[in-house]
Protein backbone atom coordinates (compact mmCIF):
# COMPACT_ATOMS: atom_id res chain seq x y z
CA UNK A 1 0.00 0.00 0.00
CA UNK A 2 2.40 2.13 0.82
CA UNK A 3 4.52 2.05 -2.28
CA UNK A 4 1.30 2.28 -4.36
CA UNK A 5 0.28 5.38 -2.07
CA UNK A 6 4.16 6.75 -3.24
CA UNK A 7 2.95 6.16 -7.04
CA UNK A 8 -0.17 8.56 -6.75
CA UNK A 9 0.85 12.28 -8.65
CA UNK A 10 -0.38 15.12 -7.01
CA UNK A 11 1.53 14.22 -3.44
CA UNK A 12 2.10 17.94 -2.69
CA UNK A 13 2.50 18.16 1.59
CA UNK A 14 2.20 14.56 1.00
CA UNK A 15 -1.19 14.74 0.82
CA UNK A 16 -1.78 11.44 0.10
CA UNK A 17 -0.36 10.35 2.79
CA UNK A 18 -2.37 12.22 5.04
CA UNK A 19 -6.05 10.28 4.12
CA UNK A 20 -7.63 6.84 5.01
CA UNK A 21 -7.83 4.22 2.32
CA UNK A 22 -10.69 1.67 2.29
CA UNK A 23 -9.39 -1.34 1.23
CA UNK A 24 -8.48 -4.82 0.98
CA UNK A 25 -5.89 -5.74 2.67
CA UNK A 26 -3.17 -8.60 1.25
CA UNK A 27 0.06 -9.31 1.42
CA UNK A 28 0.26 -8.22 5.11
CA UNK A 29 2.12 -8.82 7.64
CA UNK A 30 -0.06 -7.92 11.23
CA UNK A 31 2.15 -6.34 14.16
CA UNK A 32 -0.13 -7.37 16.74
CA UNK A 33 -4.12 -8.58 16.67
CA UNK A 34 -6.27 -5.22 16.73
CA UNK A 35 -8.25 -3.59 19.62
CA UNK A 36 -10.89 -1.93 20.01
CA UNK A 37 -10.61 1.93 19.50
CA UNK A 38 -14.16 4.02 19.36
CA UNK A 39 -17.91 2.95 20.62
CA UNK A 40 -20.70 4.20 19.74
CA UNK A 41 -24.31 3.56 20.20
CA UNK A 42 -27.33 4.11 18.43
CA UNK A 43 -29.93 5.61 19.00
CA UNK A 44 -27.96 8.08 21.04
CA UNK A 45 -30.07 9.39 24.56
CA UNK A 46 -28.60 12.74 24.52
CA UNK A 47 -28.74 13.95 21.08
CA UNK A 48 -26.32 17.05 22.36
CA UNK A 49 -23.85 14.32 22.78
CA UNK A 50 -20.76 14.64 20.30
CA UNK A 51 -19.41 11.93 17.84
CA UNK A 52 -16.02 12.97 18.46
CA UNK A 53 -13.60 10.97 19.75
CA UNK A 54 -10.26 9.94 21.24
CA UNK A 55 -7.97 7.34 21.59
CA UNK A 56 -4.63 5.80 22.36
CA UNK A 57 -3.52 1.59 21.93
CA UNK A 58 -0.45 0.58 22.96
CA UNK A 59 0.74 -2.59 21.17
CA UNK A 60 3.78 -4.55 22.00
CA UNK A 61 6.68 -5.59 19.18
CA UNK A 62 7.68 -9.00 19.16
CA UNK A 63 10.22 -9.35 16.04
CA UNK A 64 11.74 -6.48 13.93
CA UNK A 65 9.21 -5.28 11.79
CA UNK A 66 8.83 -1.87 8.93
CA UNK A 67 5.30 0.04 10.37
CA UNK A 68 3.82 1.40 7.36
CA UNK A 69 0.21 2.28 8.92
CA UNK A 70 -2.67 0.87 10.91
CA UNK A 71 -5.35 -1.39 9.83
CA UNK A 72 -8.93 -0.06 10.94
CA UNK A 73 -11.80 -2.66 11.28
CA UNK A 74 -15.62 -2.56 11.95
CA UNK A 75 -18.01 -4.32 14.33
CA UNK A 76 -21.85 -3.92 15.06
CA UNK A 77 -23.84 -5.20 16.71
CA UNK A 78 -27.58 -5.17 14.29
CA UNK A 79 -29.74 -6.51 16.93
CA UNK A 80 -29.34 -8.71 20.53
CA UNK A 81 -26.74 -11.58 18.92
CA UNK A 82 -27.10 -10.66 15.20
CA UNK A 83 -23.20 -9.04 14.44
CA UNK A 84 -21.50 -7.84 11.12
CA UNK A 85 -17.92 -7.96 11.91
CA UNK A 86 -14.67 -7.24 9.33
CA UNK A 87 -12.46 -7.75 12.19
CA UNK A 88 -10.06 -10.68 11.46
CA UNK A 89 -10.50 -12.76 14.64
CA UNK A 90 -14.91 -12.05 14.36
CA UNK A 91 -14.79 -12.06 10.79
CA UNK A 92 -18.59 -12.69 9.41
CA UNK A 93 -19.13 -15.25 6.56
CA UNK A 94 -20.07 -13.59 3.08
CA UNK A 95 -18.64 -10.01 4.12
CA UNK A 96 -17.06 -9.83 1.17
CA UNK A 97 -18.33 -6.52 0.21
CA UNK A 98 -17.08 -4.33 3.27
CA UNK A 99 -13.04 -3.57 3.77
CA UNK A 100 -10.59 -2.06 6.15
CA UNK A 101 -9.63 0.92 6.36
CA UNK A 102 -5.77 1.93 5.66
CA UNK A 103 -3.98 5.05 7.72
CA UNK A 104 -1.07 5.51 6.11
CA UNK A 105 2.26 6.66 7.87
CA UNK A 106 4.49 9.58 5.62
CA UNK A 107 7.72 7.20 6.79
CA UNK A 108 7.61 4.07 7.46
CA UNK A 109 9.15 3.27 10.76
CA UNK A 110 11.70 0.61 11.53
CA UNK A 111 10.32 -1.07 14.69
CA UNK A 112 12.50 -3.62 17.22
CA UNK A 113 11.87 -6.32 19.08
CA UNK A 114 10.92 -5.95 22.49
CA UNK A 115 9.48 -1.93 22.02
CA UNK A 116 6.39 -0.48 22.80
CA UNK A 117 4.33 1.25 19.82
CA UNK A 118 2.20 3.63 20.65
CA UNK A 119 -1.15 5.22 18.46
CA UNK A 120 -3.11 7.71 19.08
CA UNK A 121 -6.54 8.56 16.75
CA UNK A 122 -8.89 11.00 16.89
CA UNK A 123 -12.67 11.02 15.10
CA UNK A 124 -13.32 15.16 14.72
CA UNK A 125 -16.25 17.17 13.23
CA UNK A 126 -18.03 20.07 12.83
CA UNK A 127 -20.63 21.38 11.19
CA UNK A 128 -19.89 20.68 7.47
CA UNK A 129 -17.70 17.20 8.31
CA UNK A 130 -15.97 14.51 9.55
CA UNK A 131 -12.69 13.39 9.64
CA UNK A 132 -9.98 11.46 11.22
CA UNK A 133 -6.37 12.30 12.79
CA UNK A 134 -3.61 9.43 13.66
CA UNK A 135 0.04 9.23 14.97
CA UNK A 136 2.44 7.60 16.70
CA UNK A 137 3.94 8.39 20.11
CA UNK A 138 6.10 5.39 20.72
CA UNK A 139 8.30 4.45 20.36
CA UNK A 140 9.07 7.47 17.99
CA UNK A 141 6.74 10.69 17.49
CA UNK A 142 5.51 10.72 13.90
CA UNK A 143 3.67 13.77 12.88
CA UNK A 144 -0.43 14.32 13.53
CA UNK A 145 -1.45 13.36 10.18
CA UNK A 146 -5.11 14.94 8.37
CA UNK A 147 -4.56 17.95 11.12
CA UNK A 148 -8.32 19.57 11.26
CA UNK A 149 -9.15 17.50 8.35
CA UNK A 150 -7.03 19.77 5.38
CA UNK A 151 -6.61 16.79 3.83
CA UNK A 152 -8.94 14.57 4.09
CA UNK A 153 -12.86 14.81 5.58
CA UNK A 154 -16.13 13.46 4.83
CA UNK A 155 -19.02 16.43 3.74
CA UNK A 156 -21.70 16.19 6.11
């Protein structure tokens, strides 16, 4: 993904690096098994209650690895037991028609053995949209990429 996100023209403030890509992902190699992130609920009780939200997940390393992004899955739960999950340890029979999401790092990052790796992702909006924000903390800071959504955002 990452070399194909390199390939895109147009990559001025790396731009593209800077935006979620829905897709499927193969030819992967999975630093840890994913966690949970962001809740929500519907209906909501308090309708003045924001979307936004926050989040850190700390993940431990256990072989040298190149961090090129984070993978970004979806569960719900329709009704009592009924679930649609994309996540890869829930995964639903016959999803075949939802993917994950793909946040991109600008540099890859050369990760060892034995460290801690650090995310933290925010879900932001306004009036007009919606948009995400991601970095890493540890065991390096990368930079806050899709500040205030400038490069990426979804209209409302």
């Amino acid at each position: 993904m990452h070399a194909e996100i390199s390939s895109i023209r147009k990559n001025n403030d790396n731009c593209n690096f800077q935006k979620p890509y829905v897709v499927q992902l193969n030819n992967v190699y999975s630093i840890a098994p994913p966690k949970a992130l962001f809740t929500f609920v519907h209906p909501k009780k308090n309708l003045e209650e924001s979307n936004d939200r926050d989040g850190c997940l700390k993940f431990n390393i256990s072989q040298d690895c190149i961090l090129h992004g984070f993978a970004g899955y979806f569960e719900t739960v329709l009704y009592k037991d009924v679930r649609l999950s994309i996540v890869p340890e829930s995964f639903s029979d016959g999803m075949f028609s939802w993917f994950p999401a793909f946040f991109p790092l600008i540099k890859p990052i050369l990760l060892h053995k034995g460290e801690e790796l650090q995310i933290n992702f925010w879900r932001s909006s306004n009036n007009h949209k919606v948009w995400y924000e991601w970095c890493m903390t540890k065991p390096y800071q990368s930079i806050i990429h899709n500040i205030k959504g400038e490069m990426y955002f979804m209209s409302l």
